[in-house]
N, C-alpha and C. Protein backbone atom coordinates (compact mmCIF):
# COMPACT_ATOMS: atom_id res chain seq x y z
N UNK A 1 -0.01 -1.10 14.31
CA UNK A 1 1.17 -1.45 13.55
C UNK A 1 0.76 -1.85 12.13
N UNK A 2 1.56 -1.52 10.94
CA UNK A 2 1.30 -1.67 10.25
C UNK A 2 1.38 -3.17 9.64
N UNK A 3 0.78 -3.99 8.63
CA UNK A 3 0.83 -5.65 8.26
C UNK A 3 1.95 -5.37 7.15
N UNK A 4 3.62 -5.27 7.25
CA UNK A 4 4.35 -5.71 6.24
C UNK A 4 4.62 -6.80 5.53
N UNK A 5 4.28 -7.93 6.31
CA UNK A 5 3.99 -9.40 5.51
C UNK A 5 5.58 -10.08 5.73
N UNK A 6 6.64 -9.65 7.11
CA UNK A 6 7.72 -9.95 7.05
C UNK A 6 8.51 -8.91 7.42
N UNK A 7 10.13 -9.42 7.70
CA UNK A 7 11.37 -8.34 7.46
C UNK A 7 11.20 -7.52 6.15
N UNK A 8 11.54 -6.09 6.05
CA UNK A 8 11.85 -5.22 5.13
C UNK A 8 12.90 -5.35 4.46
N UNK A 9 13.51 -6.06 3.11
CA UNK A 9 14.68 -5.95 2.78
C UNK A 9 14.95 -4.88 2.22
N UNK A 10 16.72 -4.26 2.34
CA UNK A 10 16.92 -3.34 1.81
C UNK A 10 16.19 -2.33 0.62
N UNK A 11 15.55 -1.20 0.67
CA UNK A 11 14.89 -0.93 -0.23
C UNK A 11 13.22 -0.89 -0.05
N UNK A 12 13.02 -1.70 0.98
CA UNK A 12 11.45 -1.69 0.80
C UNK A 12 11.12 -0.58 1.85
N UNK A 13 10.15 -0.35 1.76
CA UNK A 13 8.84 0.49 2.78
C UNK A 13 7.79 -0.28 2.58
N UNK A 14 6.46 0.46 3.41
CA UNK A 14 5.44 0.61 3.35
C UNK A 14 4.53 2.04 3.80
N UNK A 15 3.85 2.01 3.01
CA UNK A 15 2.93 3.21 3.45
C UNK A 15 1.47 3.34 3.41
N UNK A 16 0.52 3.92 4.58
CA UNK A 16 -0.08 3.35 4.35
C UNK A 16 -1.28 4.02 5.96
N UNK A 17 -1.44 5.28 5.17
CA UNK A 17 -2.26 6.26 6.50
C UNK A 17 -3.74 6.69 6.50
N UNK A 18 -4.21 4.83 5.72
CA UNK A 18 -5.78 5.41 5.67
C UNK A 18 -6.55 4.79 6.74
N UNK A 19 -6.84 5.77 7.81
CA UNK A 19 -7.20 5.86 8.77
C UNK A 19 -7.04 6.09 9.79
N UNK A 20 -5.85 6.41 9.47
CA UNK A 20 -4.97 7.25 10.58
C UNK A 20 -5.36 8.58 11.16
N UNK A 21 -5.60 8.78 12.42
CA UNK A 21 -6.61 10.29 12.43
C UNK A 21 -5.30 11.38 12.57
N UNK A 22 -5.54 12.57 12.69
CA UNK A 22 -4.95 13.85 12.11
C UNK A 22 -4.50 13.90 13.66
N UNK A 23 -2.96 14.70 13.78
CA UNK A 23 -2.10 14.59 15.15
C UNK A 23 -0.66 14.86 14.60
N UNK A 24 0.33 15.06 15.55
CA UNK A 24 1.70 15.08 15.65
C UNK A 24 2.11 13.47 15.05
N UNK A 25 3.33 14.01 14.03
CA UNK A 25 3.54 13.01 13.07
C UNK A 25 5.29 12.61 14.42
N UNK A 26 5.62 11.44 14.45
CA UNK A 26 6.32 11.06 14.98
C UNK A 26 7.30 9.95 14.08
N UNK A 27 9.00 10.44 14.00
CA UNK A 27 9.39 9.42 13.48
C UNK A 27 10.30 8.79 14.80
N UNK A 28 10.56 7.28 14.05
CA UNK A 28 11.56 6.43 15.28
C UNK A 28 12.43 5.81 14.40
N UNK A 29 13.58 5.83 14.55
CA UNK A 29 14.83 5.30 14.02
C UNK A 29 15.28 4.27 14.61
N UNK A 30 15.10 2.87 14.23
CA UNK A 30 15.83 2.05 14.64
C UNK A 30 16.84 1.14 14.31
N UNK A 31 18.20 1.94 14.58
CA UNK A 31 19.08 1.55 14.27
C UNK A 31 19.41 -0.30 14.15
N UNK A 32 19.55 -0.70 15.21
CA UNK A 32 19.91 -1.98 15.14
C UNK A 32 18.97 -3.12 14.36
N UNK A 33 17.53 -2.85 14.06
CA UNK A 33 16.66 -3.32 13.08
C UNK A 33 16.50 -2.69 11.94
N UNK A 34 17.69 -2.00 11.77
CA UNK A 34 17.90 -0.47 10.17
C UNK A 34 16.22 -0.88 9.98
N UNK A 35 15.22 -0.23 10.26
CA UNK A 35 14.12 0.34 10.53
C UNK A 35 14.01 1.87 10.41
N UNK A 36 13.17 2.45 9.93
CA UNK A 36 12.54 3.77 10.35
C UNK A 36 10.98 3.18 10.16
N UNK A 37 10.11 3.94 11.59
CA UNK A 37 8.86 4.29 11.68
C UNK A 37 8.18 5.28 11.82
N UNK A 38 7.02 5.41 10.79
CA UNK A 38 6.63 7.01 10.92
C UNK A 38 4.93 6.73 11.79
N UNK A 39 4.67 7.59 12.67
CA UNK A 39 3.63 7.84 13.70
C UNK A 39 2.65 8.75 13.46
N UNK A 40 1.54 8.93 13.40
CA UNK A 40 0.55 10.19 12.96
C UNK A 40 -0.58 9.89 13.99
N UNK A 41 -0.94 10.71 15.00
CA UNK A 41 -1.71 10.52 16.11
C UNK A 41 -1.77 9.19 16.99
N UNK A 42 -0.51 8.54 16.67
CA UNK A 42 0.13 7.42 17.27
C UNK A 42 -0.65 6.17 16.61
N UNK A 43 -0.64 6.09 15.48
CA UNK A 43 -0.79 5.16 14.47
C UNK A 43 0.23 4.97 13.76
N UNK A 44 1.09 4.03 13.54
CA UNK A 44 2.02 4.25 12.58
C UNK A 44 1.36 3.79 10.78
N UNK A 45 2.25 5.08 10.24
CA UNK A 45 1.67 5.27 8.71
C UNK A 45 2.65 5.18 8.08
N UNK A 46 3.86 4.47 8.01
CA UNK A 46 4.88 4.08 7.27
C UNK A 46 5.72 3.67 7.65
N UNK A 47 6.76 2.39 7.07
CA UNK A 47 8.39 1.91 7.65
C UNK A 47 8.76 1.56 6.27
N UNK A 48 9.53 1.74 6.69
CA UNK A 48 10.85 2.04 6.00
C UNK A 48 12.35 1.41 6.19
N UNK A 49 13.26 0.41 5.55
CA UNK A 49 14.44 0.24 5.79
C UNK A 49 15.44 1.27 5.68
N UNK A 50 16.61 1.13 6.00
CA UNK A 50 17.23 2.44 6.07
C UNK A 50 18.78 2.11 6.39
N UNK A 51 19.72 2.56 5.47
CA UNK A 51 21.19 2.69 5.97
C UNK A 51 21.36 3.80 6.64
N UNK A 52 22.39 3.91 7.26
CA UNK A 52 22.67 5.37 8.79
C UNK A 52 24.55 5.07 8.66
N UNK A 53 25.19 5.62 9.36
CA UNK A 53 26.06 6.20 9.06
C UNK A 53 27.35 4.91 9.69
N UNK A 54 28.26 4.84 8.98
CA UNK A 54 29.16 4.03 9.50
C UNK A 54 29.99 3.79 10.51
N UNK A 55 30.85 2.94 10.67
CA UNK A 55 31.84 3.19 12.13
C UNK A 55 32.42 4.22 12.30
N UNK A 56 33.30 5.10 11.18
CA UNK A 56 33.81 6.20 11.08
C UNK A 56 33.02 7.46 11.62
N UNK A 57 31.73 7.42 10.66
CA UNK A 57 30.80 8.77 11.19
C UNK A 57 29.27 8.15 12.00
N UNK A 58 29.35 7.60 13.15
CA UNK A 58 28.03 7.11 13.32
C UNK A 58 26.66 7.97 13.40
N UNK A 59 25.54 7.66 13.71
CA UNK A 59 24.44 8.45 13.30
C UNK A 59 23.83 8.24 14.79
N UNK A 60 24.13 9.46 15.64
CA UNK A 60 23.71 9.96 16.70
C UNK A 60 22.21 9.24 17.19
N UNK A 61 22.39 9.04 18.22
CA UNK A 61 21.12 8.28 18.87
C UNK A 61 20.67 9.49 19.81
N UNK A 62 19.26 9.37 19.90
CA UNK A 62 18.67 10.57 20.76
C UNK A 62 17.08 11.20 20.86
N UNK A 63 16.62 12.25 21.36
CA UNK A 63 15.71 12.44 20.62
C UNK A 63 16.09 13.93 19.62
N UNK A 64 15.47 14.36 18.74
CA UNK A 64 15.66 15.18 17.58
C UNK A 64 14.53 15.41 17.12
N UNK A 65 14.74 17.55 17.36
CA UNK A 65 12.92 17.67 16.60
C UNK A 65 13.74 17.84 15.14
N UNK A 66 12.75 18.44 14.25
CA UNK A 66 13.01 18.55 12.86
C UNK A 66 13.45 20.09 12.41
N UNK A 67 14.77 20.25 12.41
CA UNK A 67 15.04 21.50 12.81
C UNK A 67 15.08 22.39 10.96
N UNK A 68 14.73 21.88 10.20
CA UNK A 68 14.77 22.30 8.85
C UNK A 68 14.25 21.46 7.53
N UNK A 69 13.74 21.31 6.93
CA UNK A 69 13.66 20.64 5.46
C UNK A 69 13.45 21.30 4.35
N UNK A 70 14.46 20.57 3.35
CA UNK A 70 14.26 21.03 1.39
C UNK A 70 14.22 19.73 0.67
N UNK A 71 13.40 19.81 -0.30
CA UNK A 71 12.93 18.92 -0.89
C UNK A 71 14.33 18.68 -2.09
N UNK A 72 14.93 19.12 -1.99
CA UNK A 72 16.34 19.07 -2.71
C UNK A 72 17.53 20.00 -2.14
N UNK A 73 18.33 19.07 -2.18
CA UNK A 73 19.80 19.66 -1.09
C UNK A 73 20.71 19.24 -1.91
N UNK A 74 21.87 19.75 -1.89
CA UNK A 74 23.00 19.07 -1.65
C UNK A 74 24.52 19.05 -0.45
N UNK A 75 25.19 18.21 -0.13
CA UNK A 75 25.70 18.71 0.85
C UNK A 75 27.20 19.16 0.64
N UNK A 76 27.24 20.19 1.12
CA UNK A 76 28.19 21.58 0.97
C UNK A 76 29.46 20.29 1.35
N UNK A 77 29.45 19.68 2.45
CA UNK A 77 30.58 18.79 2.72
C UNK A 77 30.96 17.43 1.94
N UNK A 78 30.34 17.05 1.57
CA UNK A 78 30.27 15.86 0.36
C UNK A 78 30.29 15.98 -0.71
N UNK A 79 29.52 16.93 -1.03
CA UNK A 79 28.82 17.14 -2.45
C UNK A 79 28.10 16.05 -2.87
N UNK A 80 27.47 15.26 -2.35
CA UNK A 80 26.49 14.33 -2.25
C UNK A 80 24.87 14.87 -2.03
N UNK A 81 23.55 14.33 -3.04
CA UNK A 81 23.04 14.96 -3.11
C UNK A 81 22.00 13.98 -1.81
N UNK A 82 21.05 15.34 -1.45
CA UNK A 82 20.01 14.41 -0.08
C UNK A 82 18.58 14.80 -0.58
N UNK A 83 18.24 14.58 -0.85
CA UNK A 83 17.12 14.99 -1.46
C UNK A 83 16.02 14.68 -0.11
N UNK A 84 14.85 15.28 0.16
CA UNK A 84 13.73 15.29 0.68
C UNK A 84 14.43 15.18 2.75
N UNK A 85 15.85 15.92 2.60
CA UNK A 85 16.29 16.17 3.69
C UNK A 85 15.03 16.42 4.99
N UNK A 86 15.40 16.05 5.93
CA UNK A 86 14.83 16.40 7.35
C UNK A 86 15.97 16.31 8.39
N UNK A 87 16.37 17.93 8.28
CA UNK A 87 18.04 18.29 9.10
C UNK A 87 17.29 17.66 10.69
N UNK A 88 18.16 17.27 11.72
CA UNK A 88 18.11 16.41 12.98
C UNK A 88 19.31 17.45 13.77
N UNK A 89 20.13 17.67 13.30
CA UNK A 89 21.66 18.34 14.09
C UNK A 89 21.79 19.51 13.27
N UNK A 90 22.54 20.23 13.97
CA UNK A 90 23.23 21.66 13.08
C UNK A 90 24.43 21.53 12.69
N UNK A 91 24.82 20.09 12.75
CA UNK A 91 26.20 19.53 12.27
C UNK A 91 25.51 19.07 10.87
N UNK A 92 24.68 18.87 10.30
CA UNK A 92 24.21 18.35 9.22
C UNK A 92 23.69 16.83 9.43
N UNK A 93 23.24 16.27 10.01
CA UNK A 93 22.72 14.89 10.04
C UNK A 93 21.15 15.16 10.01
N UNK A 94 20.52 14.53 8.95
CA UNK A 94 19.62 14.33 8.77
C UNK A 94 19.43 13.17 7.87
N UNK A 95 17.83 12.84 8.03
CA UNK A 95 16.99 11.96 7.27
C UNK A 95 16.73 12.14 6.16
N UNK A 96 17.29 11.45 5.01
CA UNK A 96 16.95 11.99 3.41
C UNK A 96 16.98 10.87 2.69
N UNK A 97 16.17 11.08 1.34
CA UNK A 97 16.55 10.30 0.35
C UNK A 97 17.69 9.67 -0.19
N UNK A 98 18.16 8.25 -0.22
CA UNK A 98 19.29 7.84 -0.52
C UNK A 98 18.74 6.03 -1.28
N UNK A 99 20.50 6.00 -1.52
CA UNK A 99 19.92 4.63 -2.29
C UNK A 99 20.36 3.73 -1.37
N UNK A 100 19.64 2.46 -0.49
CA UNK A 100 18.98 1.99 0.04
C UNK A 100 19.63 0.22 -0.30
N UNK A 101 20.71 -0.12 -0.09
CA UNK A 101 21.04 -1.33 -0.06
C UNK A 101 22.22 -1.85 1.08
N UNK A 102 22.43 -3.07 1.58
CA UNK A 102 23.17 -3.76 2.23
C UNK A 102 25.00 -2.89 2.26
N UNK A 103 25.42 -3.09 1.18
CA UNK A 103 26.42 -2.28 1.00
C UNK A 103 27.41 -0.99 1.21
N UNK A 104 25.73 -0.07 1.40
CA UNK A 104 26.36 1.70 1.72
C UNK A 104 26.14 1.72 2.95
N UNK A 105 26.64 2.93 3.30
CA UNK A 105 26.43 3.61 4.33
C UNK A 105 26.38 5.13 4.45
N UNK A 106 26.05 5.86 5.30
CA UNK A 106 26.54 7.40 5.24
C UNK A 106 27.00 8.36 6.24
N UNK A 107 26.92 9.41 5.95
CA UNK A 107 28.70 10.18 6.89
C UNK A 107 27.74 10.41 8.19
N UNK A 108 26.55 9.20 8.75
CA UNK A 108 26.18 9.87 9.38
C UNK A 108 24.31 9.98 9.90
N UNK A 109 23.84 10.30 8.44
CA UNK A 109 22.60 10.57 8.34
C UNK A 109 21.86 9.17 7.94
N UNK A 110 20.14 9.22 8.27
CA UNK A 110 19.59 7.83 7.96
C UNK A 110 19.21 7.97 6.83
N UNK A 111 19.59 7.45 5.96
CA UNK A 111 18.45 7.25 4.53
C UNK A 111 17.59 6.30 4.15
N UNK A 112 16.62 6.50 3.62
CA UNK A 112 15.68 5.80 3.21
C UNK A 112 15.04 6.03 1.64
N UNK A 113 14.47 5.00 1.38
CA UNK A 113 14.36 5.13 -0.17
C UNK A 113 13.62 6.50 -0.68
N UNK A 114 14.21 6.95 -1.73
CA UNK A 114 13.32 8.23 -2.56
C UNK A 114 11.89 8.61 -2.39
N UNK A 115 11.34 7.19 -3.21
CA UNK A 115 10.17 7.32 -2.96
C UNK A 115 9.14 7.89 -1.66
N UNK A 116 9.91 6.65 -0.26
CA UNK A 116 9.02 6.93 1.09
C UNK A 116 9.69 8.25 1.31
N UNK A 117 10.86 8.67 1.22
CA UNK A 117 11.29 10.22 1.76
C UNK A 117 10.78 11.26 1.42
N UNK A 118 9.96 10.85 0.13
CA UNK A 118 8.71 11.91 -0.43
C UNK A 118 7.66 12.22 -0.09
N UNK A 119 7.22 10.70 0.44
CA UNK A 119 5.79 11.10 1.77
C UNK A 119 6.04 11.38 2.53
């Protein structure tokens, strides 16, 4: 596990995969601790806080391989942009770049800050 030094407030990550040996990268979404964890030969090499989708559109619990990614999107139904997308559904829910505070939410999908959605 990685040493974050505490709760993640809105906005933060960490990253951090030196020594992590080479393997199937694994993410875990955890909703109720708005958490994301990323896994690399079952080491975790990054977390991440994260808004996910509201009462209206909630953000599917399950498992989900990674059925597509573009490093720039936008979405045909929003017109909201997702940048560093990782599609989850063929309904459009995926993991992407978003802005990352107490306040938002989305139609759905988990976001996490720009930056970590880049690694």
């Amino acid at each position: 596990m990685l040493d974050v030094g505490g709760p993640l407030r809105p906005g933060d990550f960490v990253w951090d995969e030196q020594g992590a040996p080479a393997g199937r990268t694994r993410i875990v979404v955890d909703l109720e601790a708005e958490q994301l964890y990323v896994y690399r030969g079952g080491v975790e090499i990054g977390r991440s806080s994260i808004i996910y989708g509201d009462v209206d559109k909630p953000t599917p619990t399950g498992t989900f391989p990674i059925l597509d990614k573009r490093a720039q999107y936008v979405s045909r139904k929003y017109g909201s942009p997702m940048p560093y997308s990782l599609w989850l559904t063929k309904s459009g829910v995926a993991i992407h770049a978003s802005e990352v505070e107490e306040i938002y939410a989305t139609h759905g999908c988990a976001g996490v800050p720009e930056e970590f959605a880049e690694l």
